[in-house]
C-alpha atoms as a PDB file:
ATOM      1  CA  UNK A   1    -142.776 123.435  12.040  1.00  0.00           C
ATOM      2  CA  UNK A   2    -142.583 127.257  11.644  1.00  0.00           C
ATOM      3  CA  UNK A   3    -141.741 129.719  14.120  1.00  0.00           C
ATOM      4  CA  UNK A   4    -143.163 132.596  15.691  1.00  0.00           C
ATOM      5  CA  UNK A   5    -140.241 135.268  16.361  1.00  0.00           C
ATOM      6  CA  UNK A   6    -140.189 138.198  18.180  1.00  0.00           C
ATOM      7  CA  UNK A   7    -137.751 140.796  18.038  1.00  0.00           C
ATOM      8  CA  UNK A   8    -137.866 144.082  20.041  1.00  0.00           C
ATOM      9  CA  UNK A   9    -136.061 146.733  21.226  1.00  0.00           C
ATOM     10  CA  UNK A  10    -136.148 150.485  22.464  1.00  0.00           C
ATOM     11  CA  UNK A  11    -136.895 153.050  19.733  1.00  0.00           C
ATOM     12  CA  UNK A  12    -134.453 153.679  16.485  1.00  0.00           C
ATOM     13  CA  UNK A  13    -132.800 150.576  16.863  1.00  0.00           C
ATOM     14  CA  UNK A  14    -133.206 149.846  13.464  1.00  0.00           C
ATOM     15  CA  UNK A  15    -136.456 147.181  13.601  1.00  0.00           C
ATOM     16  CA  UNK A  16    -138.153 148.457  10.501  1.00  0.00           C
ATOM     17  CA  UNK A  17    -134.678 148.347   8.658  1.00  0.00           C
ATOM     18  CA  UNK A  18    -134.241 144.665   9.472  1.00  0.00           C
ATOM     19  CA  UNK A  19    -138.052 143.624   8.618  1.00  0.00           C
ATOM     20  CA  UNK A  20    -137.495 145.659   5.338  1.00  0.00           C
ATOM     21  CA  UNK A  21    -134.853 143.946   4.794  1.00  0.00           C
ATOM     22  CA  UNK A  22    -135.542 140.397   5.888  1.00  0.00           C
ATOM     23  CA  UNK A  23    -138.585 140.698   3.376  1.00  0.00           C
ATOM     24  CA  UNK A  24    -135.903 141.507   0.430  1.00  0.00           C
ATOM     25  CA  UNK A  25    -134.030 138.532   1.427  1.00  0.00           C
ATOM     26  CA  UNK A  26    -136.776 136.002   0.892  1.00  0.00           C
ATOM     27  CA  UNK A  27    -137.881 137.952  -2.416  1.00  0.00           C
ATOM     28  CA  UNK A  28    -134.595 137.699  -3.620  1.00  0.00           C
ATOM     29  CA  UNK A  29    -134.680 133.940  -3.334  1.00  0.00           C
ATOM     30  CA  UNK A  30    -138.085 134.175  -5.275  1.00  0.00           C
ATOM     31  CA  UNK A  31    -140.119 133.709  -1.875  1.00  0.00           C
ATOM     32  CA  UNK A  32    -143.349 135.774  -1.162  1.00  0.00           C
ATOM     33  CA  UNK A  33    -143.481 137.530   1.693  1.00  0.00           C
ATOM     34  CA  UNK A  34    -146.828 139.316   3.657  1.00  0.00           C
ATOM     35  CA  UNK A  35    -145.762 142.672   5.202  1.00  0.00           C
ATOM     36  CA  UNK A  36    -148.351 143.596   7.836  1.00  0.00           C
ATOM     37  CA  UNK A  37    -148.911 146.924   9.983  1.00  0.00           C
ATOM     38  CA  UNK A  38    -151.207 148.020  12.401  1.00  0.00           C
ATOM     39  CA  UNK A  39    -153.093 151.045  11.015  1.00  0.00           C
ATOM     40  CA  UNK A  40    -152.579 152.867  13.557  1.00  0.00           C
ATOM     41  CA  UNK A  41    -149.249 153.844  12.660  1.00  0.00           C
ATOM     42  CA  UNK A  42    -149.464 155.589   9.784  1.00  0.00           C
ATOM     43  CA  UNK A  43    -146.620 157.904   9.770  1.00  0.00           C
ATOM     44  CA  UNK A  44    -145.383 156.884   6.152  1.00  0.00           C
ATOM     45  CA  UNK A  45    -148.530 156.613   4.759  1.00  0.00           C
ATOM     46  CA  UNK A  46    -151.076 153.932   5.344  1.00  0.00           C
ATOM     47  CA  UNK A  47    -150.204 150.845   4.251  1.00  0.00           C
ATOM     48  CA  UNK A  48    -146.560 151.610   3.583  1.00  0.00           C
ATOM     49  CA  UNK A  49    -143.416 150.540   5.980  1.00  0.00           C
ATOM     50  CA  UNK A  50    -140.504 153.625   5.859  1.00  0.00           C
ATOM     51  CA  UNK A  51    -137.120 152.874   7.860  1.00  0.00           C
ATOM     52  CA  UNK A  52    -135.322 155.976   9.220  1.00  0.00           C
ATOM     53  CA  UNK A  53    -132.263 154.859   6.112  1.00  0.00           C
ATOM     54  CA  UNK A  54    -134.738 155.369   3.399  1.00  0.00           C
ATOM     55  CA  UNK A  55    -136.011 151.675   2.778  1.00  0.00           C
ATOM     56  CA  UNK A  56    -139.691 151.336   2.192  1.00  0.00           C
ATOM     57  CA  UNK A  57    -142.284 148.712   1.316  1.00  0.00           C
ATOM     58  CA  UNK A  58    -146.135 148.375   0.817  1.00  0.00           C
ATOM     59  CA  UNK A  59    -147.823 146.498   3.644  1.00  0.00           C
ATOM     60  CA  UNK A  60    -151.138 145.390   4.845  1.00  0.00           C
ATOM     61  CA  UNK A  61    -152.637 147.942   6.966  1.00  0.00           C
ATOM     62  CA  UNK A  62    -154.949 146.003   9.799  1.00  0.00           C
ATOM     63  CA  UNK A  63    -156.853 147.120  12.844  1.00  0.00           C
ATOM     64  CA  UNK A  64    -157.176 145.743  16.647  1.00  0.00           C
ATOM     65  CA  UNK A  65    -160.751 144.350  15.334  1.00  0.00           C
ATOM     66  CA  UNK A  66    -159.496 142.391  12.289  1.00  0.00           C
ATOM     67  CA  UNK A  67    -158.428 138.294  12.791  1.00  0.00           C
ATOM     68  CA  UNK A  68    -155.037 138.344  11.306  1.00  0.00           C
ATOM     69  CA  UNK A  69    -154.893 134.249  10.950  1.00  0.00           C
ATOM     70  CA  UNK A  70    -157.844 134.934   8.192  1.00  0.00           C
ATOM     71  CA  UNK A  71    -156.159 137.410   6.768  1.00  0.00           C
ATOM     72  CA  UNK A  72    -152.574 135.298   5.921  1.00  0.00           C
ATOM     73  CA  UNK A  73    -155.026 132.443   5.064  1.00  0.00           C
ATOM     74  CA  UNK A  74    -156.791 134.181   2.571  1.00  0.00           C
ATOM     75  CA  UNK A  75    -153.677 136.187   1.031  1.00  0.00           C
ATOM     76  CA  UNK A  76    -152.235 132.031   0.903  1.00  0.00           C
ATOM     77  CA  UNK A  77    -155.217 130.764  -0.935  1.00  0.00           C
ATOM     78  CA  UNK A  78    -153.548 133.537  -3.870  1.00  0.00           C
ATOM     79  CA  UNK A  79    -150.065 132.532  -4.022  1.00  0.00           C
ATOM     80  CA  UNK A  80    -147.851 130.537  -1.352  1.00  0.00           C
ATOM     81  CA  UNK A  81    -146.617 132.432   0.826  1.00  0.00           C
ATOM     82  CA  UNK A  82    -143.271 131.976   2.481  1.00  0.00           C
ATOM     83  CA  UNK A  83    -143.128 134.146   5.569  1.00  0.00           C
ATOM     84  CA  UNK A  84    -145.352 137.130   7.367  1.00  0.00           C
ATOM     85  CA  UNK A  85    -143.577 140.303   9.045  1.00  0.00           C
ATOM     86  CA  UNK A  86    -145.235 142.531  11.389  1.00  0.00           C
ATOM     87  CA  UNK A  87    -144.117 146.139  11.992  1.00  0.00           C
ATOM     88  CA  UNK A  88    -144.817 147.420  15.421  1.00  0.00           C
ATOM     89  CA  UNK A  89    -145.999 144.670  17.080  1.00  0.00           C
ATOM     90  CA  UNK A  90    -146.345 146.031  20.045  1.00  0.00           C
ATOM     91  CA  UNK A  91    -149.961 147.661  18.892  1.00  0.00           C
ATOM     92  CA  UNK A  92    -151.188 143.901  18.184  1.00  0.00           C
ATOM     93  CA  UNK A  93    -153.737 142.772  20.593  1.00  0.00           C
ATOM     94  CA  UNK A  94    -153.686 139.233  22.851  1.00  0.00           C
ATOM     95  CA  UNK A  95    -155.921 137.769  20.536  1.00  0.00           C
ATOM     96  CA  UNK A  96    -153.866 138.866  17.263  1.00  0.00           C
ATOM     97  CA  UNK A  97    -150.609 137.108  19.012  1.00  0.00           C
ATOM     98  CA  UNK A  98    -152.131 133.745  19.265  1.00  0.00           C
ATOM     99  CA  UNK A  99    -153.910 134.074  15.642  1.00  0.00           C
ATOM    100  CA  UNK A 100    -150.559 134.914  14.830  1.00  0.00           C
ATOM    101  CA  UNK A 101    -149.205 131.781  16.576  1.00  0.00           C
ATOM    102  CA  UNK A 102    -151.800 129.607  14.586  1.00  0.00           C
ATOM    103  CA  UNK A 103    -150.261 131.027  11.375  1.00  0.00           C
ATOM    104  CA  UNK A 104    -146.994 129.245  12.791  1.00  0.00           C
ATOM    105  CA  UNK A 105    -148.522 126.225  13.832  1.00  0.00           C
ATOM    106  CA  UNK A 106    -151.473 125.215  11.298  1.00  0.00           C
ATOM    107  CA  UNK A 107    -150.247 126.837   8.275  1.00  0.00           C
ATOM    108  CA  UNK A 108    -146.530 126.146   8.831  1.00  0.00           C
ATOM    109  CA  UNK A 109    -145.685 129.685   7.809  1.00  0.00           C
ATOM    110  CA  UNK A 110    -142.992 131.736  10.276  1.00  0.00           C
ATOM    111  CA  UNK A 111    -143.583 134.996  11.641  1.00  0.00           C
ATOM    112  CA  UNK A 112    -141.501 137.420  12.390  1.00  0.00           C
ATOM    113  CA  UNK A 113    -142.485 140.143  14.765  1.00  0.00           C
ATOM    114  CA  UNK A 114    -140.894 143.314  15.070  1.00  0.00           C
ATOM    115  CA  UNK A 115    -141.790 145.828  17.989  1.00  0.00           C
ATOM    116  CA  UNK A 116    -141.107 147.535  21.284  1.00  0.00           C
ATOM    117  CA  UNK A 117    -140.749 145.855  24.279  1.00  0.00           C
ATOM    118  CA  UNK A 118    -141.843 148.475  26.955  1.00  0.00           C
ATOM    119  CA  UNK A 119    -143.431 152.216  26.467  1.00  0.00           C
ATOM    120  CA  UNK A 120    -142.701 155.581  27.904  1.00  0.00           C
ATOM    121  CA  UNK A 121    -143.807 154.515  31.785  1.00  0.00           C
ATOM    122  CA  UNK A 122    -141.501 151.590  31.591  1.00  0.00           C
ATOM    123  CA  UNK A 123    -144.187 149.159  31.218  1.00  0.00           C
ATOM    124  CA  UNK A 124    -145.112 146.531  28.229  1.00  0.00           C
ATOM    125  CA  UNK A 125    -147.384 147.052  25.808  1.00  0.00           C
ATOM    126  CA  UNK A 126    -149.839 144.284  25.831  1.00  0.00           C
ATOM    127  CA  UNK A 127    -148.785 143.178  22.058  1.00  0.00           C
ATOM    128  CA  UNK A 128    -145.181 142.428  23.415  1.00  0.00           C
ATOM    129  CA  UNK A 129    -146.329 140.682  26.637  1.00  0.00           C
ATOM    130  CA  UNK A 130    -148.107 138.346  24.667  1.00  0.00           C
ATOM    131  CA  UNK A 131    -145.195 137.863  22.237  1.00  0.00           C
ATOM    132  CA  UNK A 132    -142.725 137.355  25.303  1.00  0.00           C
ATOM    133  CA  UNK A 133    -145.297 134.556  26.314  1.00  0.00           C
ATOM    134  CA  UNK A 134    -145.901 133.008  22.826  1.00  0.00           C
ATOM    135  CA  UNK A 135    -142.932 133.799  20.975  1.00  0.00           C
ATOM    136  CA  UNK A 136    -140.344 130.929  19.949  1.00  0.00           C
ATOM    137  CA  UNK A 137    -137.226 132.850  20.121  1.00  0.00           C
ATOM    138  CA  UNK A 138    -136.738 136.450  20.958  1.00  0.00           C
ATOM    139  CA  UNK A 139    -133.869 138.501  19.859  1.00  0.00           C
ATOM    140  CA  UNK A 140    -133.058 141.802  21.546  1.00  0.00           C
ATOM    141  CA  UNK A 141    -131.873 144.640  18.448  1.00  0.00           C
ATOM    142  CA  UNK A 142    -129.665 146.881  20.106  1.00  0.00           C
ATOM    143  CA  UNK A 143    -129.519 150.554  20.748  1.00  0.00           C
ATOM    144  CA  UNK A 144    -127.783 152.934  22.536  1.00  0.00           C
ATOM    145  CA  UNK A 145    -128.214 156.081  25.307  1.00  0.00           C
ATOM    146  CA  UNK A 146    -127.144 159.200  24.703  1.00  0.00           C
ATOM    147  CA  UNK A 147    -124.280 157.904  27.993  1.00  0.00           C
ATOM    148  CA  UNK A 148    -123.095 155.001  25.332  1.00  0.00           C
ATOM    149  CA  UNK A 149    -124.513 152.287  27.328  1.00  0.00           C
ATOM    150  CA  UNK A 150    -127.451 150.325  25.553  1.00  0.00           C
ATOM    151  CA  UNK A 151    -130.629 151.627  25.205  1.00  0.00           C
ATOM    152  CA  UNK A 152    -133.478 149.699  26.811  1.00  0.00           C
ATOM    153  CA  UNK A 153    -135.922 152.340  27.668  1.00  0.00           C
ATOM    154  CA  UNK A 154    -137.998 155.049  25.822  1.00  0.00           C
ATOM    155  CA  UNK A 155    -138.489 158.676  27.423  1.00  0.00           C
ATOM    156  CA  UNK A 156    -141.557 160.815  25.899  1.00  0.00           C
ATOM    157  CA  UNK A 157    -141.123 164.093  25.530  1.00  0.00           C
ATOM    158  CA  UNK A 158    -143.259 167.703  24.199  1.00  0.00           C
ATOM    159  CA  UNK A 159    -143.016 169.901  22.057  1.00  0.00           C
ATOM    160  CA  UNK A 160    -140.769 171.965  24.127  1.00  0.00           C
ATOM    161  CA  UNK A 161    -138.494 168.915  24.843  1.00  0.00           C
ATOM    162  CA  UNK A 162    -139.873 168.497  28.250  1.00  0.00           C
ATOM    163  CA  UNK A 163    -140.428 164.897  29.683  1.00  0.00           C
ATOM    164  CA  UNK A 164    -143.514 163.819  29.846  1.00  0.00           C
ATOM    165  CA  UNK A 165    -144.525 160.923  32.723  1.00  0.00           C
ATOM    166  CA  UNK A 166    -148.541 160.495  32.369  1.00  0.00           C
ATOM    167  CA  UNK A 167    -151.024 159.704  29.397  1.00  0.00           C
ATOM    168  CA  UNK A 168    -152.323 157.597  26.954  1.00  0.00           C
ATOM    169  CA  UNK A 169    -149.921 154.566  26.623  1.00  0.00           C
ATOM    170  CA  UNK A 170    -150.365 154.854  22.418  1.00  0.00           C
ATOM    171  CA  UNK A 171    -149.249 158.542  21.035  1.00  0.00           C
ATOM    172  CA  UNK A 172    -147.621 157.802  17.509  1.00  0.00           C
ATOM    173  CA  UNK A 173    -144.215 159.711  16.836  1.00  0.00           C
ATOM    174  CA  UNK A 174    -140.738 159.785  16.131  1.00  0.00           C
ATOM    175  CA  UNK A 175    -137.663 160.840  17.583  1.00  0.00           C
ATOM    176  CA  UNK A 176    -139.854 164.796  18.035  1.00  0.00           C
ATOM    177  CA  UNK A 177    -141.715 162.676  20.335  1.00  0.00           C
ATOM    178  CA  UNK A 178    -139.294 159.505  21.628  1.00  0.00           C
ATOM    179  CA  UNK A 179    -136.172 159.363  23.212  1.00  0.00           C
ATOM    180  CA  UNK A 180    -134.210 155.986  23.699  1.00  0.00           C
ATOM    181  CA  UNK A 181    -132.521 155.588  26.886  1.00  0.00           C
ATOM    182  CA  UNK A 182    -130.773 153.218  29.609  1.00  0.00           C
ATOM    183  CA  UNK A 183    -132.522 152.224  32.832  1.00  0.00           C
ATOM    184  CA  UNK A 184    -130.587 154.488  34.919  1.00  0.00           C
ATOM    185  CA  UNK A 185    -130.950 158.081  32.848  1.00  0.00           C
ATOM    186  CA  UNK A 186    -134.768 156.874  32.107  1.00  0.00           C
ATOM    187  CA  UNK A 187    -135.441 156.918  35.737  1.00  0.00           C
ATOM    188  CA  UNK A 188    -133.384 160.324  35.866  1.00  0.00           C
ATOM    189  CA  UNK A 189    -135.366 161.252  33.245  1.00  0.00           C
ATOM    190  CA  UNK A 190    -132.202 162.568  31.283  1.00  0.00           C
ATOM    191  CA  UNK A 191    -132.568 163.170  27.796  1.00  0.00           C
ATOM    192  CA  UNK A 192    -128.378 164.207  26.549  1.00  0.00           C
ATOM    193  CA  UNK A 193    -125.308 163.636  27.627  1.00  0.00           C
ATOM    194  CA  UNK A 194    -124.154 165.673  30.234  1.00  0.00           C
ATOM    195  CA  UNK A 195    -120.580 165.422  30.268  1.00  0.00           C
ATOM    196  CA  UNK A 196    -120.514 161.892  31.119  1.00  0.00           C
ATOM    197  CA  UNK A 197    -117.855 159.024  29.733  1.00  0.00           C
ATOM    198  CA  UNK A 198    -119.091 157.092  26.990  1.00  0.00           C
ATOM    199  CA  UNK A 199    -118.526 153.151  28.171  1.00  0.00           C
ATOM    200  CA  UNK A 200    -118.962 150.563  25.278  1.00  0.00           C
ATOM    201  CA  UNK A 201    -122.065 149.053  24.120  1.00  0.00           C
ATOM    202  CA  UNK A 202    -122.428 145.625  26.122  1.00  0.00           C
ATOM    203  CA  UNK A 203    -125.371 143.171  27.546  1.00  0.00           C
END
């Protein structure tokens, strides 16, 4: 039976990279894959997947309103498919995630999710609850803090670099707009190193 995967992280930790190049892998073995994106995001262009390393790929733009287990079914009735990947997952809704989960279970087809775990306040995103619920296996993708200690937290900032603690929980941006930090130096609200030892990278 396929699987419904989740992996997350904090921001610039490299998710779009992997998905890019998880769907290369299967290609390369002559496998179709179904890249899928909320259309929200459309900071590469809608309908198009852009890593910070220069990988790209065409996806499947969708909204909050569309029933993505009718969408993979109908792209199947085409050609086989071997696998769907979702950039930002977080942005999917409740009912997406268990659509998403039917995919898995009555199509056999696995799905691999790729998204943040928590936003700017420190709290989840209802597309990653419901994956932390529904999801076979999760795998954290790690990052680090400016400090050198991993990255599990994301600090929003303005234009004038200045944290930002209240608002809408979905504001599209980069690193102009995100900041990845630990626990301790996201409740500090402490955006660079200030003169701190770097410790290594560890769980």
């Amino acid at each position: 039976m396929a699987k419904l995967y989740f992996y997350y992280s904090a921001m610039n930790a490299g998710k779009s990279t992997i998905l890019l190049q998880s769907s290369h892998n299967y290609r390369e073995r002559g496998m179709r894959t179904l890249i899928l994106q909320p259309a929200i995001d459309n900071r590469a262009g809608e309908g198009k997947v852009a890593s910070r390393v220069g990988l790209s790929a065409q996806a499947l733009a969708f909204f909050v309103t569309e029933n993505l287990y009718q969408i993979v079914e109908n792209e199947q009735t085409k050609q086989p498919l071997h696998c769907v990947l979702v950039d930002e997952a977080q942005f999917l809704t409740l009912v997406q995630v268990r659509q998403l989960s039917d995919v898995c279970d009555r199509l056999n087809i696995p799905v691999l999710a790729y998204g943040l775990r928590t936003d700017f306040q420190g709290n989840l995103f209802e597309g990653s609850q419901q994956l932390l619920a529904w999801a076979d296996s999760m795998v954290e993708i790690k990052t680090i803090c400016h400090c050198g200690r991993k990255a599990t937290m994301v600090l929003r900032i303005d234009a004038n670099g200045q944290i930002v603690r209240e608002g809408n929980q979905v504001q599209i941006g980069g690193n102009d707009r995100y900041i990845s930090v630990c626990r301790q130096h996201f409740k500090q609200g402490l955006t660079e190193a200030k003169g701190q030892q770097f410790p290594l990278l560890s769980d």
